[in-house]
C-alpha atoms as a PDB file:
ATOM      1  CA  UNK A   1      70.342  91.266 106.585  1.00  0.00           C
ATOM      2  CA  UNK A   2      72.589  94.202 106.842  1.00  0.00           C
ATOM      3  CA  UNK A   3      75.357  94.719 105.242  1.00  0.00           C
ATOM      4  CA  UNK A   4      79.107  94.870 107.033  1.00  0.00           C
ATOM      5  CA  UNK A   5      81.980  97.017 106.031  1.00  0.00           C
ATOM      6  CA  UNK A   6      85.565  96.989 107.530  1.00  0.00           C
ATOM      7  CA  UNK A   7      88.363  98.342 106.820  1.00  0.00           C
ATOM      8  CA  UNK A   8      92.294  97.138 106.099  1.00  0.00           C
ATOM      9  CA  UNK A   9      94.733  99.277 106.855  1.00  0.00           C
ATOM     10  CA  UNK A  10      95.553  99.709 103.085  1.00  0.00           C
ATOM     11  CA  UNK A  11      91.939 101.516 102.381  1.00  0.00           C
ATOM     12  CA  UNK A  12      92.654 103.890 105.200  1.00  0.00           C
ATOM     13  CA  UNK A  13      96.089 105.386 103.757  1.00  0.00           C
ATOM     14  CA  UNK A  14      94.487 105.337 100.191  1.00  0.00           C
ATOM     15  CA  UNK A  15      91.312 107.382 101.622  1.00  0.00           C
ATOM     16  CA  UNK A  16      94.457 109.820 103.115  1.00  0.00           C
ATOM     17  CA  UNK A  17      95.951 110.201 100.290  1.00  0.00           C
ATOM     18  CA  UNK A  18      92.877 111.033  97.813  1.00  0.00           C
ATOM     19  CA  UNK A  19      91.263 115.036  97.252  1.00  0.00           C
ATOM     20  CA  UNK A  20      88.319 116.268  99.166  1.00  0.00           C
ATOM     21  CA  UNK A  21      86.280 115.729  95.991  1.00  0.00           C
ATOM     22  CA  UNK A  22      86.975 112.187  95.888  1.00  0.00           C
ATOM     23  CA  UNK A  23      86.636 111.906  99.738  1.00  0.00           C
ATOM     24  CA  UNK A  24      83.158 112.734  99.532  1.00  0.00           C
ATOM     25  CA  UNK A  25      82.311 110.752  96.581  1.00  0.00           C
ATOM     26  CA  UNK A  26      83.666 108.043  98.276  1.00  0.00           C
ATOM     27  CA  UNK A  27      81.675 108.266 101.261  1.00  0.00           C
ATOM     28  CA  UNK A  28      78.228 108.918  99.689  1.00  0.00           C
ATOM     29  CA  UNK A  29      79.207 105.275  97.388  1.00  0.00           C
ATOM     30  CA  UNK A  30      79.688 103.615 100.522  1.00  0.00           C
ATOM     31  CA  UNK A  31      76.504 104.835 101.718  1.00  0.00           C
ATOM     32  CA  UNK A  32      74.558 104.161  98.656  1.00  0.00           C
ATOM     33  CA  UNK A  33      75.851 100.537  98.711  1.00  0.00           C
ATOM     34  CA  UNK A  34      75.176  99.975 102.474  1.00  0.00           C
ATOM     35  CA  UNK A  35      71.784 100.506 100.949  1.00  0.00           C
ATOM     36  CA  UNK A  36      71.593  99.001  97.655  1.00  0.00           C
ATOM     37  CA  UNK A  37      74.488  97.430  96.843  1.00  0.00           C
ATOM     38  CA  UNK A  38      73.103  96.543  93.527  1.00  0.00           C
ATOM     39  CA  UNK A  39      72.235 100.560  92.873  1.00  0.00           C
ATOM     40  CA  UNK A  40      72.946 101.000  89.036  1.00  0.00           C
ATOM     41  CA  UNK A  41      75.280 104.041  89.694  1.00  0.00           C
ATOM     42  CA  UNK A  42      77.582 102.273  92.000  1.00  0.00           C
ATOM     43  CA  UNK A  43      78.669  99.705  88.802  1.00  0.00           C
ATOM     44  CA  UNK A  44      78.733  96.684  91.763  1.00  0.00           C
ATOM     45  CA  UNK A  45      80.794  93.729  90.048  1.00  0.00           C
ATOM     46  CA  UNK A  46      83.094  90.752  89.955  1.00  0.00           C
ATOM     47  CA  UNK A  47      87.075  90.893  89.466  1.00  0.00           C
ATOM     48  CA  UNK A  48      87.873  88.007  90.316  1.00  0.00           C
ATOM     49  CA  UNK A  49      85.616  85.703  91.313  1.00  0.00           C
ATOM     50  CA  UNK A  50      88.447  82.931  92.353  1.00  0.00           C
ATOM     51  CA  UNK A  51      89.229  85.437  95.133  1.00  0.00           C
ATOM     52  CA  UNK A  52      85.546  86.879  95.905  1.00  0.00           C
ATOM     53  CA  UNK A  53      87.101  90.015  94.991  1.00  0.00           C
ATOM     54  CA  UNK A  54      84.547  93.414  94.082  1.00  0.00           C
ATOM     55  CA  UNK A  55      84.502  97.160  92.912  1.00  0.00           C
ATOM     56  CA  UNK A  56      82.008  99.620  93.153  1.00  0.00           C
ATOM     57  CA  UNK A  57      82.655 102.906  91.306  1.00  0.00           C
ATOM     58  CA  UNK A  58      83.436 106.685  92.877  1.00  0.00           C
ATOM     59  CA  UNK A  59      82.831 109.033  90.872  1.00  0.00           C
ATOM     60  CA  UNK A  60      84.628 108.750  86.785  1.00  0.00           C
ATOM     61  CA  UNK A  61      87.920 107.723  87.805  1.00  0.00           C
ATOM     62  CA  UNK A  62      88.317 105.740  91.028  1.00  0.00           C
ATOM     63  CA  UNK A  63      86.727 102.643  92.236  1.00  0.00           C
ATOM     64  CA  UNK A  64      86.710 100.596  95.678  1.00  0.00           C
ATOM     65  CA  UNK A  65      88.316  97.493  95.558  1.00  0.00           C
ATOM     66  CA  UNK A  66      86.933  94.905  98.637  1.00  0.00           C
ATOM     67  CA  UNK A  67      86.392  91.241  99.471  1.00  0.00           C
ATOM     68  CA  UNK A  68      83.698  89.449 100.336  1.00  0.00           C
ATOM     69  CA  UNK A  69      84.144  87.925 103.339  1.00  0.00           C
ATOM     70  CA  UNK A  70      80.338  86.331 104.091  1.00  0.00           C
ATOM     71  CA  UNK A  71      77.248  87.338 101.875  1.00  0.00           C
ATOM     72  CA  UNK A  72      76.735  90.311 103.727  1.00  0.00           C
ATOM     73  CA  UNK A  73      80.149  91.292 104.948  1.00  0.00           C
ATOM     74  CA  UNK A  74      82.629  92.734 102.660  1.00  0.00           C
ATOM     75  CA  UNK A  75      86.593  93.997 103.629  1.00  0.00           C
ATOM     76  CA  UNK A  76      87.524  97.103 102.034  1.00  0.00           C
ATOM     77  CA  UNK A  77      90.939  97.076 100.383  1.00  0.00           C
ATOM     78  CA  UNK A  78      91.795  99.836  98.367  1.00  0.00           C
ATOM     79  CA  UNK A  79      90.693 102.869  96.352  1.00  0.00           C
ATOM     80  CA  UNK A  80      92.063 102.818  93.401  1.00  0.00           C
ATOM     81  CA  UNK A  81      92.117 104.682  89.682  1.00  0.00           C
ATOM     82  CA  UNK A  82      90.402 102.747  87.035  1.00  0.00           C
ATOM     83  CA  UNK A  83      94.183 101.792  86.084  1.00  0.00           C
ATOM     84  CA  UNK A  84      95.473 100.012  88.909  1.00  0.00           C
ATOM     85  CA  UNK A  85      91.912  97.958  89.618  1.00  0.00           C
ATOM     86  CA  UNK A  86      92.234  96.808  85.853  1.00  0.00           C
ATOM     87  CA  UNK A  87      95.451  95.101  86.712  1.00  0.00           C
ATOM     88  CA  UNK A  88      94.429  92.638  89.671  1.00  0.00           C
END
């Protein structure tokens, strides 16, 4: 089956609000998990599994926080520094 992304209005005015640099790394990890979501370089794991909450990695600093919403349907949430997805 395919995987789903969508979006919450949160994700969209952190993807404003990051570099080009990021930007880009951002889209190509979407990509990459559209694909493979279990791709070694994307780092795809738990937070909190209470709340079916993920994070895939972009690039050293910054990861994508999102919820699963079926098995192949996730809600994106945030992007985030490693900082602020430590603290959910």
């Amino acid at each position: 089956m395919k995987t789903r992304l969508s979006e919450t209005p949160g994700f969209r005015r952190d993807v404003k609000k990051i570099s080009a640099e990021v930007h880009k790394r951002l889209e190509k990890s979407l990509n990459q998990f559209l694909l493979d979501r279990n791709h070694p370089g994307l780092h795809f794991e738990v937070i909190k599994k209470s709340r079916n909450l993920y994070s895939i990695r972009v690039g050293r600093n910054h990861r994508v926080i999102m919820k699963e919403e079926a098995p192949d349907s996730y809600i994106l949430l945030r992007v985030a520094v490693h900082d602020v997805y430590q603290r959910l």
